[in-house]
N, C-alpha and C. Protein backbone atom coordinates (compact mmCIF):
# COMPACT_ATOMS: atom_id res chain seq x y z
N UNK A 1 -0.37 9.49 8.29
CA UNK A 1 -0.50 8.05 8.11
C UNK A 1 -1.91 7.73 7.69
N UNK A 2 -1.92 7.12 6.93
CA UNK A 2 -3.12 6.31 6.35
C UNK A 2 -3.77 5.24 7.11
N UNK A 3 -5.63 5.50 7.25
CA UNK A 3 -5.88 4.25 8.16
C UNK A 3 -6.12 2.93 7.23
N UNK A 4 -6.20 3.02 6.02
CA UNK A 4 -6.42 2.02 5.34
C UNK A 4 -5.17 0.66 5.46
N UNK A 5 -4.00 1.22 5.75
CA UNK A 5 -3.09 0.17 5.51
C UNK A 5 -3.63 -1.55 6.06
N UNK A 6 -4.39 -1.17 7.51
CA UNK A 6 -4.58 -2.58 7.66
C UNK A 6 -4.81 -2.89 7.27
N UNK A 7 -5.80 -3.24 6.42
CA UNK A 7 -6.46 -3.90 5.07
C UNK A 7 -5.75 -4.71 4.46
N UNK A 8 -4.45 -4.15 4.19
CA UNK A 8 -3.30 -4.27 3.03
C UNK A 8 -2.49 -5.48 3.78
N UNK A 9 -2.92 -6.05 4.60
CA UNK A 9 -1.83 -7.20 4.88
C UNK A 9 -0.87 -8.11 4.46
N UNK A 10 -1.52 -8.46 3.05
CA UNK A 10 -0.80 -9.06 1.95
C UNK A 10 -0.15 -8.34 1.38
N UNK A 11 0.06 -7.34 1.15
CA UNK A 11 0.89 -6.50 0.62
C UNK A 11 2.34 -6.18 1.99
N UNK A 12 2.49 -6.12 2.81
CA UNK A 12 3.25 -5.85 3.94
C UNK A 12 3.84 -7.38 4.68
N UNK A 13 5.20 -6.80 5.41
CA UNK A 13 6.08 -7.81 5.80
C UNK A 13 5.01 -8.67 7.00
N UNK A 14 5.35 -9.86 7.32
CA UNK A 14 4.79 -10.49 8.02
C UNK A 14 4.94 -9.87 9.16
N UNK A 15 5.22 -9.12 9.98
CA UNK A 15 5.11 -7.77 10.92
C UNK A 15 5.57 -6.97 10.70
N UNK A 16 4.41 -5.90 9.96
CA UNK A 16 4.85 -4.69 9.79
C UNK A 16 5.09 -3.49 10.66
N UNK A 17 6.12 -2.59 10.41
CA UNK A 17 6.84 -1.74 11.91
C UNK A 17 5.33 -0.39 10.95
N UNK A 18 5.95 0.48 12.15
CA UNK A 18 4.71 1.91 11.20
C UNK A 18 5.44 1.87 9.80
N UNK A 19 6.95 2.04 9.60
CA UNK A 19 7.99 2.72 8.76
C UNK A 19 7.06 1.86 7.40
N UNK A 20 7.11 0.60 7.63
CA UNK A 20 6.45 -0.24 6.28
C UNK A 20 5.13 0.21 5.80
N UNK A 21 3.78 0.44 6.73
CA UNK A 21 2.96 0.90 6.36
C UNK A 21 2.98 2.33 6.00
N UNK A 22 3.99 3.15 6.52
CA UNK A 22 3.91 4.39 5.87
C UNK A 22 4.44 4.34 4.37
N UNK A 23 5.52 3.51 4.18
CA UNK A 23 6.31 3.42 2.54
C UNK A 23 5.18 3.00 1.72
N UNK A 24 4.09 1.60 2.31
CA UNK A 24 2.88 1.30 1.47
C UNK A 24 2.07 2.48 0.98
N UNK A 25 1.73 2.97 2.24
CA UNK A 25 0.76 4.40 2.04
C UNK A 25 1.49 5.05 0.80
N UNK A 26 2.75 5.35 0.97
CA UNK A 26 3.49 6.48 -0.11
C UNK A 26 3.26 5.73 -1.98
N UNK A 27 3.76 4.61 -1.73
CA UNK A 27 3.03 4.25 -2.93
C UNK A 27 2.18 4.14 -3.37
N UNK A 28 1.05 4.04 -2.67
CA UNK A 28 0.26 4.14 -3.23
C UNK A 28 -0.38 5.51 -3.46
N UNK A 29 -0.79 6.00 -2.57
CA UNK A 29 -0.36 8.11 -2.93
C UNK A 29 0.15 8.28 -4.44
N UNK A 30 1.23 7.75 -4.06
CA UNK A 30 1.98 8.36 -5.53
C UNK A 30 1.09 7.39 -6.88
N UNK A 31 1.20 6.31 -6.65
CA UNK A 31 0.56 5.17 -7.57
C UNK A 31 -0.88 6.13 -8.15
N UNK A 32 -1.89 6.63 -7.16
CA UNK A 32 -3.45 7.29 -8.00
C UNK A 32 -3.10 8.33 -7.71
N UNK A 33 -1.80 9.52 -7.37
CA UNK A 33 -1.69 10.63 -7.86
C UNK A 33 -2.36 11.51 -6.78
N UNK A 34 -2.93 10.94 -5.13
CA UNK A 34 -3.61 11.47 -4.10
C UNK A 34 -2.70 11.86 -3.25
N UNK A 35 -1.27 12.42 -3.44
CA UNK A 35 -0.36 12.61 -2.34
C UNK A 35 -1.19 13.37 -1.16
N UNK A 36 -2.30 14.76 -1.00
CA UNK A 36 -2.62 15.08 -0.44
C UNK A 36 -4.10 14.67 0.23
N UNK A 37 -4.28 13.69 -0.62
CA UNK A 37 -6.05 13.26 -0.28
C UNK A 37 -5.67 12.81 1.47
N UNK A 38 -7.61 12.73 1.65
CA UNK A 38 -7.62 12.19 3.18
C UNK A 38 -7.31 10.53 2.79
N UNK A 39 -7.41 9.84 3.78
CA UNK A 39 -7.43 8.21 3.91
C UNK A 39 -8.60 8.02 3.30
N UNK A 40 -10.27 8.13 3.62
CA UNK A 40 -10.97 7.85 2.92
C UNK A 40 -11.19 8.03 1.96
N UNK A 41 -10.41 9.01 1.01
CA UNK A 41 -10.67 9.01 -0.22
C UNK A 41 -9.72 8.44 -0.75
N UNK A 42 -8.33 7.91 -0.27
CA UNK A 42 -7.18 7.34 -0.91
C UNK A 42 -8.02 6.08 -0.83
N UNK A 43 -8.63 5.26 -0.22
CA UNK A 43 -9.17 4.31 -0.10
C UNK A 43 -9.95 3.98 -1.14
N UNK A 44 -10.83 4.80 -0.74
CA UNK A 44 -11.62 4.33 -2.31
C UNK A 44 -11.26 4.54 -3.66
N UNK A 45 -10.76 5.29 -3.61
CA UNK A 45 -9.89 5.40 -5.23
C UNK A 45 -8.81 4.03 -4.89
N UNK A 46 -8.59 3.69 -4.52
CA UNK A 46 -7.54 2.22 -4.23
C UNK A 46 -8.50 0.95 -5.17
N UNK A 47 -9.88 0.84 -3.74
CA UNK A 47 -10.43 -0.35 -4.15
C UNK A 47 -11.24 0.23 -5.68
N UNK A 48 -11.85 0.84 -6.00
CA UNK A 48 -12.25 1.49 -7.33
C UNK A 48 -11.08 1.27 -8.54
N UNK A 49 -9.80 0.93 -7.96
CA UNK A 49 -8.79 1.23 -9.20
C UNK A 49 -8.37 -0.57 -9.12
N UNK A 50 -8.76 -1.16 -8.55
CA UNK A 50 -8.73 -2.35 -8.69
C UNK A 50 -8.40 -3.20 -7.34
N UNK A 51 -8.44 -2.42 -6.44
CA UNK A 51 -8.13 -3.09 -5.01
C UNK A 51 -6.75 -3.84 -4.63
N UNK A 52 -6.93 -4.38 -3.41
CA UNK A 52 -5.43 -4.85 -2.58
C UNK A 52 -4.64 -5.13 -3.42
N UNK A 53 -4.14 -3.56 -4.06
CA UNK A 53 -2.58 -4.02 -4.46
C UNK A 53 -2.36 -4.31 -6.01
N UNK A 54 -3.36 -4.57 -6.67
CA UNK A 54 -3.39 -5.15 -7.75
C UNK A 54 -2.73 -4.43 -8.90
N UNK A 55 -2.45 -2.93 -8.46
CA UNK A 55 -2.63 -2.15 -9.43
C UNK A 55 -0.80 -2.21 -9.95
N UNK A 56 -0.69 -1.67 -11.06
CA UNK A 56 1.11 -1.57 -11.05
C UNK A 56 1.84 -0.40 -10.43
N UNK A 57 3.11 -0.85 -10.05
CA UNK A 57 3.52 -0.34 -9.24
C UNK A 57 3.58 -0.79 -7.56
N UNK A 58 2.18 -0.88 -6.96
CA UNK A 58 2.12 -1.10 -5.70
C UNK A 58 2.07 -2.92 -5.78
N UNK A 59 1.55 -3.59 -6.69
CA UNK A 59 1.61 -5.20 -6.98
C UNK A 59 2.77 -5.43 -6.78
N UNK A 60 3.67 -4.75 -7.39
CA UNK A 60 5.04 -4.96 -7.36
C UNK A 60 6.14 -4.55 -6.33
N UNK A 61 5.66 -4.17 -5.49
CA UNK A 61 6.50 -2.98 -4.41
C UNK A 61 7.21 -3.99 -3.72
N UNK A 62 8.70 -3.48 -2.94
CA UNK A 62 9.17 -4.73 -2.03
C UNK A 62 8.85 -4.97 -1.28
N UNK A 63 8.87 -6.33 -0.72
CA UNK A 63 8.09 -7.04 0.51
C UNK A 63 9.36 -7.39 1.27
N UNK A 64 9.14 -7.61 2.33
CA UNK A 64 10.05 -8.03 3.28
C UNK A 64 11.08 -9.15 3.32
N UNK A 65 11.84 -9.64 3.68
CA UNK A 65 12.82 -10.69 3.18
C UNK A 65 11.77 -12.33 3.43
N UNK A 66 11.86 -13.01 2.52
CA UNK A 66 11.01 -14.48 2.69
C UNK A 66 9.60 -14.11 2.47
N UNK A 67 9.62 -13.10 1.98
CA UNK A 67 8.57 -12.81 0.86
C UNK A 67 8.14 -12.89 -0.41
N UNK A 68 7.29 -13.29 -1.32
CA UNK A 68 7.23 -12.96 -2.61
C UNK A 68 7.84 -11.31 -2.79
N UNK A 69 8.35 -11.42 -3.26
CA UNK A 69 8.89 -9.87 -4.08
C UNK A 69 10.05 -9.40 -3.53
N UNK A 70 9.99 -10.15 -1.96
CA UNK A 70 10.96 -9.68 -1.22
C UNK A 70 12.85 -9.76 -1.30
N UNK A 71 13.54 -9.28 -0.44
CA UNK A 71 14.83 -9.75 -0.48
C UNK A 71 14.97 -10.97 -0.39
C-alpha cells in the first residue's frame, strides 16, 4: 500500500475503505509505469507529472456513487 493516497482525497469516495485507496494506488502505478517503485518515489513522479490526479487515466478513474465520475 501506498502512503501517498491521503493526499488524494479528491480523487477517492467520500469514505474511503483500504480496497479504494489500494485501486487509486494501482492506477496510478500503472498510469507512470512504477508498478514496483517505493511510495516516495511513486509520489514524486505523481506530483512532477502534474499532481492530484490530473494526469489521464487517473483524472478519470471511478469515483464512488454521488460522485463526479461516479455511479
Amino acid at each position: 500500500m501506498s502512503c501517498y493516497t491521503r493526499h488524494l482525497g479528491d480523487l477517492l469516495p467520500a469514505n474511503p475503505s483500504w480496497d479504494d485507496r489500494r485501486a487509486l494506488d494501482a492506477r496510478i502505478r500503472a498510469d507512470l509505469g512504477m508498478a514496483e517503485a517505493d511510495c516516495p518515489e511513486v509520489w514524486a513522479a505523481f506530483k512532477a507529472a502534474g499532481g492530484h490526479g490530473r494526469r489521464p487515466g487517473v483524472a478519470s478513474a471511478p469515483r464512488g456513487p454521488g460522485q463526479e465520475g461516479g455511479e
